[in-house]
C-alpha atoms as a PDB file:
ATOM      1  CA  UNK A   1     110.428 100.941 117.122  1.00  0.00           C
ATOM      2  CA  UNK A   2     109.128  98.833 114.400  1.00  0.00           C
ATOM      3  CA  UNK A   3     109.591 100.180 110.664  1.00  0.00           C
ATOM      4  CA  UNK A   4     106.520 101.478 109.159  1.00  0.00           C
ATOM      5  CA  UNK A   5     105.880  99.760 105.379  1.00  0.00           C
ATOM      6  CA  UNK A   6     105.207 101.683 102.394  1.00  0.00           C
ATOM      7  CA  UNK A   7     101.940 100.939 100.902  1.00  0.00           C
ATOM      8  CA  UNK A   8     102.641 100.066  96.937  1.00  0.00           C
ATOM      9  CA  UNK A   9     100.700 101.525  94.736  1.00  0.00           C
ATOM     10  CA  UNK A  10      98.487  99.323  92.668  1.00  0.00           C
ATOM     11  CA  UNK A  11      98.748  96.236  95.430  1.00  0.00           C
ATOM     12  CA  UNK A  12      95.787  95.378  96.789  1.00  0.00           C
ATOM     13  CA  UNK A  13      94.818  97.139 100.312  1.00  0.00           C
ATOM     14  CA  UNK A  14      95.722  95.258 103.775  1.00  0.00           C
ATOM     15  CA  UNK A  15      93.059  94.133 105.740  1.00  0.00           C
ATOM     16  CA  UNK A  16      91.924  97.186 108.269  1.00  0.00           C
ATOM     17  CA  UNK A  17      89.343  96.442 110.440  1.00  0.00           C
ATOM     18  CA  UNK A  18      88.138  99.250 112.708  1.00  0.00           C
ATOM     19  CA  UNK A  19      85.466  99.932 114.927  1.00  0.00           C
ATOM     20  CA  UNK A  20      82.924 102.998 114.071  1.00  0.00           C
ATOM     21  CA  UNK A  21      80.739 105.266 115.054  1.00  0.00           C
ATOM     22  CA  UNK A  22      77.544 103.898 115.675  1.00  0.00           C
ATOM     23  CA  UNK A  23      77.750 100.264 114.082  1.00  0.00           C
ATOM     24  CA  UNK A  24      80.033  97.863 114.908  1.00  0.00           C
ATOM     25  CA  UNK A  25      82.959  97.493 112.487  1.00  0.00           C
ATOM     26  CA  UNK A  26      84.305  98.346 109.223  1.00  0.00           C
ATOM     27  CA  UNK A  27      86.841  97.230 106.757  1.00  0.00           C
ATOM     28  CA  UNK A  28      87.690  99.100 103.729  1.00  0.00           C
ATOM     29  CA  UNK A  29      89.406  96.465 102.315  1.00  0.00           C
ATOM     30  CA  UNK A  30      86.347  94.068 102.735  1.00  0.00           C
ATOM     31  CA  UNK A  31      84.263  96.783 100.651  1.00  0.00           C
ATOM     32  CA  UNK A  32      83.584  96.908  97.035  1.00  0.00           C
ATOM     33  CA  UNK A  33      83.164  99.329  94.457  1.00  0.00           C
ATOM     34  CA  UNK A  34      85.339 103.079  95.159  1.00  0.00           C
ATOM     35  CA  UNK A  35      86.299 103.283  98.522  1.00  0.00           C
ATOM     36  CA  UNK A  36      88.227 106.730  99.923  1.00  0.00           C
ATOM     37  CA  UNK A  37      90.204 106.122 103.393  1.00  0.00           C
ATOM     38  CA  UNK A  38      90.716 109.603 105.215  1.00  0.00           C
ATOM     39  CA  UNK A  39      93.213 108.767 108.171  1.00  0.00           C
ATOM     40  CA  UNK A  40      93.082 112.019 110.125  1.00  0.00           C
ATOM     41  CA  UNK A  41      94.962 113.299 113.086  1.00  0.00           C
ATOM     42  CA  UNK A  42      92.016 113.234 115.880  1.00  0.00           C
ATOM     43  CA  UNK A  43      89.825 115.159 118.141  1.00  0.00           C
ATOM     44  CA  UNK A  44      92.827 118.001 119.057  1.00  0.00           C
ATOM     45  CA  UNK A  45      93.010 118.963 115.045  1.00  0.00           C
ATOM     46  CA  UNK A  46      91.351 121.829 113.894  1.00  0.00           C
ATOM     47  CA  UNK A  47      92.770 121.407 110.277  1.00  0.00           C
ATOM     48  CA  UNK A  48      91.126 117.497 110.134  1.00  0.00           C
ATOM     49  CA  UNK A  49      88.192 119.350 110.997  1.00  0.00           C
ATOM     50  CA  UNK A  50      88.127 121.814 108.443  1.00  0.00           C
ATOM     51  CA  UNK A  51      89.399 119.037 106.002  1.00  0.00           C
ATOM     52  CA  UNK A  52      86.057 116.865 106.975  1.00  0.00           C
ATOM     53  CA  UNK A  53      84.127 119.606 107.015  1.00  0.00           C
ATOM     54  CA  UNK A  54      84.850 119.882 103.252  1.00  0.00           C
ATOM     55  CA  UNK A  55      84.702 115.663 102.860  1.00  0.00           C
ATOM     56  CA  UNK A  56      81.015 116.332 104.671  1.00  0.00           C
ATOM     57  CA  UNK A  57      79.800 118.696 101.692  1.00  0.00           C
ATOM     58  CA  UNK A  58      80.978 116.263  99.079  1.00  0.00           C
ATOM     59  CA  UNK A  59      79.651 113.117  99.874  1.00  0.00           C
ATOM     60  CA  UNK A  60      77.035 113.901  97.499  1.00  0.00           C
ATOM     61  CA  UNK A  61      79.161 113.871  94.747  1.00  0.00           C
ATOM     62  CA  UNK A  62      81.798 111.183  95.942  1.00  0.00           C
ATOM     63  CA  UNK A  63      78.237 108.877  96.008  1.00  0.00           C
ATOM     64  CA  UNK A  64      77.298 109.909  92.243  1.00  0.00           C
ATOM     65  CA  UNK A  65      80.562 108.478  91.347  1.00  0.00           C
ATOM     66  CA  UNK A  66      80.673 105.422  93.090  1.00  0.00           C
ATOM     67  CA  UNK A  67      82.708 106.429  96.189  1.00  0.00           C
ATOM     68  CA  UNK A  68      82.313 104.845  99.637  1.00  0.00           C
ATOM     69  CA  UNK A  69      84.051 107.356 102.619  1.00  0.00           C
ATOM     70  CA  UNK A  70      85.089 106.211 105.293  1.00  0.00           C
ATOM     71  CA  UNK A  71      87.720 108.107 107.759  1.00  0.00           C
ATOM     72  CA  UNK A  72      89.232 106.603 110.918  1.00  0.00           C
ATOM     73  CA  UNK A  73      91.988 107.999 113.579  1.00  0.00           C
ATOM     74  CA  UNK A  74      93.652 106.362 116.646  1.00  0.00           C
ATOM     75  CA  UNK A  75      90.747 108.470 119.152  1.00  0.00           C
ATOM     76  CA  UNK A  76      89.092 106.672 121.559  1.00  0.00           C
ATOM     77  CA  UNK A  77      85.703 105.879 121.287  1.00  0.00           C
ATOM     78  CA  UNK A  78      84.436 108.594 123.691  1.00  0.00           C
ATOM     79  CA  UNK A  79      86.236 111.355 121.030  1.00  0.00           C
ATOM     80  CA  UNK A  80      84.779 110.085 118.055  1.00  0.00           C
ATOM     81  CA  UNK A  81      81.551 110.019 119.108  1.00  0.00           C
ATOM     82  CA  UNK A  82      81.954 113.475 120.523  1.00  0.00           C
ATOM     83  CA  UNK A  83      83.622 115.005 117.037  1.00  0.00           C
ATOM     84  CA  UNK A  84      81.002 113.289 115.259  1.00  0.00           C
ATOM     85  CA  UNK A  85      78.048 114.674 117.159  1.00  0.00           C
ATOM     86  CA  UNK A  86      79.523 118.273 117.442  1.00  0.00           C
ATOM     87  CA  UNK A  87      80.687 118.628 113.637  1.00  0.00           C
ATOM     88  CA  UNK A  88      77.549 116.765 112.313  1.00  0.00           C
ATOM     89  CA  UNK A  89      79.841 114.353 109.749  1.00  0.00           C
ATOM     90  CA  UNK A  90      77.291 112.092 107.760  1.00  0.00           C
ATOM     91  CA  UNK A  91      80.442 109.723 106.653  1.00  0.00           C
ATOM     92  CA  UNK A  92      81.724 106.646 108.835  1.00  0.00           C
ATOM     93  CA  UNK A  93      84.022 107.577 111.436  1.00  0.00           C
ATOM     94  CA  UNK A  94      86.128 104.585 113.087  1.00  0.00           C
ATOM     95  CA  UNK A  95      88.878 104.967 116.079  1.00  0.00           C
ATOM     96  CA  UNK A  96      90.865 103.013 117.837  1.00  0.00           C
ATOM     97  CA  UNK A  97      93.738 102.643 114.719  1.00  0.00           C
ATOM     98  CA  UNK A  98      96.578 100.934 117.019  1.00  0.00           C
ATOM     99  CA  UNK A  99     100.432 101.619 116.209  1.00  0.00           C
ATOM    100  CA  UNK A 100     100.793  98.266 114.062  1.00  0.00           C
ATOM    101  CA  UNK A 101      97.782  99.424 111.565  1.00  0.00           C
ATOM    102  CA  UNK A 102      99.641 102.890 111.467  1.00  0.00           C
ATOM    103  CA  UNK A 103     102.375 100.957 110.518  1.00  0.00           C
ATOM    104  CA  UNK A 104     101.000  98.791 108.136  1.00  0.00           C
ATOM    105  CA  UNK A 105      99.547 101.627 106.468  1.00  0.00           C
ATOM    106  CA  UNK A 106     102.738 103.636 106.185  1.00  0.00           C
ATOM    107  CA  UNK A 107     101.919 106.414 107.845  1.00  0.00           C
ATOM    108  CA  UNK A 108     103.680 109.193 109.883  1.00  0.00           C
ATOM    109  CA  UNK A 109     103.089 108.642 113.435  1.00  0.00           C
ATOM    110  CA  UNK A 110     103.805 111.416 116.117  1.00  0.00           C
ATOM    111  CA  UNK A 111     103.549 111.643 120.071  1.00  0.00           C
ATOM    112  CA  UNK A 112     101.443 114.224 121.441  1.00  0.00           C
ATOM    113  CA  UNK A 113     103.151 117.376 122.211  1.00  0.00           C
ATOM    114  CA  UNK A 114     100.810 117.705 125.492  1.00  0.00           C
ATOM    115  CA  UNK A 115      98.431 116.252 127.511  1.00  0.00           C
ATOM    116  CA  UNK A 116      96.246 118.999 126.081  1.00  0.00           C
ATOM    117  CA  UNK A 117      96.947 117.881 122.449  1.00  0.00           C
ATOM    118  CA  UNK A 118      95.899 114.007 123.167  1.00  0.00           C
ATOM    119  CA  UNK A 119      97.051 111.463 125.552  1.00  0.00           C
ATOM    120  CA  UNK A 120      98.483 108.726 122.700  1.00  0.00           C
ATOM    121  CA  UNK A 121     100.544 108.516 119.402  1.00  0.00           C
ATOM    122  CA  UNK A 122      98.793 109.341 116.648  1.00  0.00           C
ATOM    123  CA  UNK A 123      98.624 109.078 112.708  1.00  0.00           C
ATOM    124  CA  UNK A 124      99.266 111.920 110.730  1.00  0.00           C
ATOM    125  CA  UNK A 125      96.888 112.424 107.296  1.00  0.00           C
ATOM    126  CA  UNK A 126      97.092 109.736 104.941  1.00  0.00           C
ATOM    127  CA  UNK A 127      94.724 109.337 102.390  1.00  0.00           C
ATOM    128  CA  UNK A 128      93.810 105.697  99.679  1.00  0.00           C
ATOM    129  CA  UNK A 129      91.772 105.495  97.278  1.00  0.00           C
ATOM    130  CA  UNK A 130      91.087 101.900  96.719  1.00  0.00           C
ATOM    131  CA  UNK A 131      89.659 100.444  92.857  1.00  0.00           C
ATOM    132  CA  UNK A 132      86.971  97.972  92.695  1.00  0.00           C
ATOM    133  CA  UNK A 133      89.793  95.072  92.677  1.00  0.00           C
ATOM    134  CA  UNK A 134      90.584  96.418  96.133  1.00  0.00           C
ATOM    135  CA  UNK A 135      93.879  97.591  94.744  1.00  0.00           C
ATOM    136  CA  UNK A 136      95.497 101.001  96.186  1.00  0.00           C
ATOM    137  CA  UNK A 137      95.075 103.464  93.131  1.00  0.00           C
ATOM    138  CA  UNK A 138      95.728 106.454  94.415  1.00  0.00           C
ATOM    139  CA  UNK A 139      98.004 106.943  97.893  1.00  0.00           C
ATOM    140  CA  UNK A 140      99.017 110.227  99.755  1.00  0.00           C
ATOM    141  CA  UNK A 141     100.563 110.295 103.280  1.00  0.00           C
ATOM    142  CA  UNK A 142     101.828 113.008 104.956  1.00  0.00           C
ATOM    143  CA  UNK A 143     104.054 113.719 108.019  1.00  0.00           C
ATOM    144  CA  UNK A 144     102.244 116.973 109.148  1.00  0.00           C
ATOM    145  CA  UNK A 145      98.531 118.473 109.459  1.00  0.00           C
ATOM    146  CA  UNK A 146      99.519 121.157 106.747  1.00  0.00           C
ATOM    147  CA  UNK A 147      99.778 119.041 103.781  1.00  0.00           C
ATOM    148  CA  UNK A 148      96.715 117.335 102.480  1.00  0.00           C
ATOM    149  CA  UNK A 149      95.746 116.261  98.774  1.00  0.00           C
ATOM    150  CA  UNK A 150      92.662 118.419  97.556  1.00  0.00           C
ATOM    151  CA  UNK A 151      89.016 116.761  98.041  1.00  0.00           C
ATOM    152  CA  UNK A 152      87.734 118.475  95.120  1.00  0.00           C
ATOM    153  CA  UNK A 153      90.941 117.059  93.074  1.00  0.00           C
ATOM    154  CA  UNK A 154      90.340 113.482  93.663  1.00  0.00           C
ATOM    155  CA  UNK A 155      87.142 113.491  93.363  1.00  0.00           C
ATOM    156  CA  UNK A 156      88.369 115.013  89.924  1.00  0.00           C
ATOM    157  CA  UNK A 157      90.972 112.337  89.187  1.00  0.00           C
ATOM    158  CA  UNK A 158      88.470 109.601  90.544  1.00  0.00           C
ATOM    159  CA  UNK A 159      86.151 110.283  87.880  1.00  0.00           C
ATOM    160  CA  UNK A 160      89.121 110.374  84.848  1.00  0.00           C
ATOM    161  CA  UNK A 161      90.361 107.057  86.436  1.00  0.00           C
ATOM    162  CA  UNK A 162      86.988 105.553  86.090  1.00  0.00           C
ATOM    163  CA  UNK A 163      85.874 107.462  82.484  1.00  0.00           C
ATOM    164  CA  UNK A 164      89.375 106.592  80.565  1.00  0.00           C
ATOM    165  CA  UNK A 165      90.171 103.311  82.439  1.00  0.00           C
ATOM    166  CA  UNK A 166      93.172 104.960  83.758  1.00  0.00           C
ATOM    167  CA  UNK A 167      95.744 103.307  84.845  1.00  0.00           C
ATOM    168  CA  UNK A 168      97.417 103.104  88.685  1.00  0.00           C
ATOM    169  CA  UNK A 169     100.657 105.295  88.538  1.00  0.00           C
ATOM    170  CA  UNK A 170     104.000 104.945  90.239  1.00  0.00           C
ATOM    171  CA  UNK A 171     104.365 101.133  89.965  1.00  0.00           C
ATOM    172  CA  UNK A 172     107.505 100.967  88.656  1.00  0.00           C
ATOM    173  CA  UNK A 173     110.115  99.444  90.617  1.00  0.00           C
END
Protein backbone atom coordinates (compact mmCIF):
# COMPACT_ATOMS: atom_id res chain seq x y z
CA UNK A 1 0.00 0.00 0.00
CA UNK A 2 1.32 3.29 -1.00
CA UNK A 3 2.07 5.92 1.92
CA UNK A 4 -0.39 8.61 2.17
CA UNK A 5 1.50 12.36 2.24
CA UNK A 6 0.85 14.88 4.74
CA UNK A 7 -0.49 17.99 3.33
CA UNK A 8 1.89 21.04 4.76
CA UNK A 9 0.36 23.67 5.96
CA UNK A 10 0.86 26.93 4.18
CA UNK A 11 2.03 24.99 0.70
CA UNK A 12 0.02 25.59 -1.93
CA UNK A 13 -2.96 22.92 -2.60
CA UNK A 14 -2.32 19.86 -5.18
CA UNK A 15 -4.17 19.85 -8.14
CA UNK A 16 -7.73 17.88 -7.45
CA UNK A 17 -9.82 17.59 -10.18
CA UNK A 18 -13.19 15.91 -9.60
CA UNK A 19 -16.25 15.40 -11.30
CA UNK A 20 -19.66 16.99 -9.74
CA UNK A 21 -22.95 16.99 -9.45
CA UNK A 22 -24.56 18.41 -12.24
CA UNK A 23 -21.62 20.19 -14.22
CA UNK A 24 -18.79 18.67 -15.38
CA UNK A 25 -15.68 19.16 -13.24
CA UNK A 26 -14.15 21.00 -10.50
CA UNK A 27 -10.83 21.85 -9.09
CA UNK A 28 -10.37 23.61 -5.91
CA UNK A 29 -7.04 24.28 -6.51
CA UNK A 30 -7.85 25.95 -9.94
CA UNK A 31 -10.30 28.37 -7.89
CA UNK A 32 -9.63 31.71 -6.49
CA UNK A 33 -10.56 33.68 -3.68
CA UNK A 34 -11.60 31.33 -0.12
CA UNK A 35 -12.19 28.00 -1.02
CA UNK A 36 -13.44 25.26 1.89
CA UNK A 37 -12.85 21.42 0.78
CA UNK A 38 -15.27 19.08 2.87
CA UNK A 39 -13.99 15.42 2.06
CA UNK A 40 -16.76 13.36 3.62
CA UNK A 41 -17.24 9.69 4.15
CA UNK A 42 -20.22 8.97 1.49
CA UNK A 43 -23.73 7.97 0.95
CA UNK A 44 -23.69 5.15 4.10
CA UNK A 45 -22.80 8.22 6.72
CA UNK A 46 -25.36 9.61 8.67
CA UNK A 47 -22.87 11.91 10.61
CA UNK A 48 -21.55 13.53 6.92
CA UNK A 49 -25.07 14.10 6.60
CA UNK A 50 -25.78 15.86 9.60
CA UNK A 51 -22.33 17.63 9.15
CA UNK A 52 -23.67 18.97 5.51
CA UNK A 53 -26.75 19.54 6.70
CA UNK A 54 -25.13 22.22 8.93
CA UNK A 55 -22.48 23.30 5.80
CA UNK A 56 -26.12 23.67 3.81
CA UNK A 57 -27.43 26.42 6.39
CA UNK A 58 -24.20 28.34 6.23
CA UNK A 59 -23.45 28.89 2.85
CA UNK A 60 -24.98 32.14 3.31
CA UNK A 61 -22.53 33.28 5.50
CA UNK A 62 -19.40 31.30 4.12
CA UNK A 63 -20.50 33.53 0.68
CA UNK A 64 -20.53 36.99 2.72
CA UNK A 65 -17.03 36.20 3.53
CA UNK A 66 -15.65 35.18 0.45
CA UNK A 67 -15.89 31.36 0.78
CA UNK A 68 -16.35 28.97 -2.16
CA UNK A 69 -17.69 25.17 -0.76
CA UNK A 70 -17.16 22.58 -2.36
CA UNK A 71 -17.31 18.82 -0.79
CA UNK A 72 -16.38 15.63 -2.66
CA UNK A 73 -16.21 11.73 -1.51
CA UNK A 74 -15.05 8.55 -3.36
CA UNK A 75 -19.26 7.70 -4.21
CA UNK A 76 -20.13 6.89 -7.42
CA UNK A 77 -21.94 9.06 -9.47
CA UNK A 78 -25.34 7.32 -9.05
CA UNK A 79 -24.88 8.12 -4.91
CA UNK A 80 -24.11 11.56 -5.23
CA UNK A 81 -26.70 12.44 -7.24
CA UNK A 82 -29.05 10.50 -5.03
CA UNK A 83 -27.64 12.25 -1.53
CA UNK A 84 -27.82 15.40 -3.26
CA UNK A 85 -31.41 15.19 -4.41
CA UNK A 86 -32.70 13.59 -1.10
CA UNK A 87 -30.81 16.06 1.41
CA UNK A 88 -31.42 19.14 -0.87
CA UNK A 89 -27.43 20.42 -0.52
CA UNK A 90 -27.15 23.79 -2.54
CA UNK A 91 -23.08 23.39 -2.41
CA UNK A 92 -21.00 21.39 -5.15
CA UNK A 93 -20.84 17.85 -4.54
CA UNK A 94 -18.05 15.83 -6.60
CA UNK A 95 -17.36 11.81 -6.38
CA UNK A 96 -15.34 9.60 -7.75
CA UNK A 97 -12.03 10.69 -5.32
CA UNK A 98 -9.74 7.53 -6.34
CA UNK A 99 -7.17 6.02 -3.68
CA UNK A 100 -4.10 8.14 -5.13
CA UNK A 101 -6.10 11.64 -4.51
CA UNK A 102 -6.91 10.17 -0.95
CA UNK A 103 -3.46 9.79 -0.75
CA UNK A 104 -2.27 12.85 -1.98
CA UNK A 105 -4.50 14.56 0.27
CA UNK A 106 -3.40 12.76 3.41
CA UNK A 107 -6.27 11.39 4.42
CA UNK A 108 -7.44 8.31 6.45
CA UNK A 109 -8.72 5.77 4.17
CA UNK A 110 -10.85 2.73 5.43
CA UNK A 111 -12.51 -0.45 3.72
CA UNK A 112 -16.07 -0.86 4.11
CA UNK A 113 -17.08 -2.92 6.98
CA UNK A 114 -20.05 -4.43 4.68
CA UNK A 115 -21.51 -4.59 1.57
CA UNK A 116 -24.28 -2.67 3.31
CA UNK A 117 -21.86 0.14 4.40
CA UNK A 118 -20.43 0.73 0.62
CA UNK A 119 -18.84 -1.46 -1.86
CA UNK A 120 -15.16 0.56 -2.03
CA UNK A 121 -12.46 2.22 0.23
CA UNK A 122 -13.28 5.31 1.29
CA UNK A 123 -11.90 8.71 2.77
CA UNK A 124 -12.54 9.55 6.13
CA UNK A 125 -13.37 13.59 6.95
CA UNK A 126 -10.76 15.86 6.04
CA UNK A 127 -11.31 19.31 5.78
CA UNK A 128 -8.78 22.62 3.78
CA UNK A 129 -9.28 25.74 3.76
CA UNK A 130 -7.33 27.14 0.93
CA UNK A 131 -6.13 31.34 0.88
CA UNK A 132 -6.43 33.31 -2.18
CA UNK A 133 -2.63 32.27 -3.09
CA UNK A 134 -4.08 28.77 -3.24
CA UNK A 135 -2.01 27.96 -0.20
CA UNK A 136 -3.48 25.35 2.52
CA UNK A 137 -4.28 27.72 5.57
CA UNK A 138 -6.11 25.83 7.59
CA UNK A 139 -5.98 21.65 7.46
CA UNK A 140 -7.94 19.04 9.62
CA UNK A 141 -8.09 15.28 8.81
CA UNK A 142 -9.45 12.78 10.72
CA UNK A 143 -9.36 8.93 10.93
CA UNK A 144 -13.04 8.45 12.08
CA UNK A 145 -16.70 9.95 11.38
CA UNK A 146 -16.76 11.24 15.11
CA UNK A 147 -14.25 13.89 14.93
CA UNK A 148 -14.91 16.89 12.79
CA UNK A 149 -13.67 20.65 13.18
CA UNK A 150 -16.78 22.97 13.95
CA UNK A 151 -18.49 24.79 10.78
CA UNK A 152 -19.47 27.63 12.81
CA UNK A 153 -15.63 27.83 14.12
CA UNK A 154 -14.03 28.23 10.84
CA UNK A 155 -16.19 30.20 9.50
CA UNK A 156 -15.10 32.14 12.77
CA UNK A 157 -11.35 31.78 12.25
CA UNK A 158 -11.88 32.43 8.39
CA UNK A 159 -13.04 35.78 9.03
CA UNK A 160 -9.97 36.68 11.83
CA UNK A 161 -7.57 35.22 9.15
CA UNK A 162 -8.90 37.56 6.59
CA UNK A 163 -9.65 40.84 9.15
CA UNK A 164 -5.99 40.69 10.96
CA UNK A 165 -4.02 39.23 7.97
CA UNK A 166 -3.37 36.26 10.03
CA UNK A 167 -0.90 34.24 9.46
CA UNK A 168 -0.89 30.20 8.36
CA UNK A 169 0.08 28.23 11.60
CA UNK A 170 2.08 25.08 12.12
CA UNK A 171 4.81 25.72 9.48
CA UNK A 172 7.57 25.14 11.39
CA UNK A 173 9.69 22.35 10.55
Amino acid sequence: MTASTKIVAGSSFPSLPVATVGADTADVSAGTGWRLLVVYRGKHCPLCKKYFKTLNGMLGELDAAGVSVLAVSADPKEKAEADVASEGWQFPVGYGLSLDQMRRLGLYISEPRSPQETDRPFAEPGLFVINPDGNVQIVDVSNAPFSRPDLAAILSGIKLIQERSYPVRGTMA
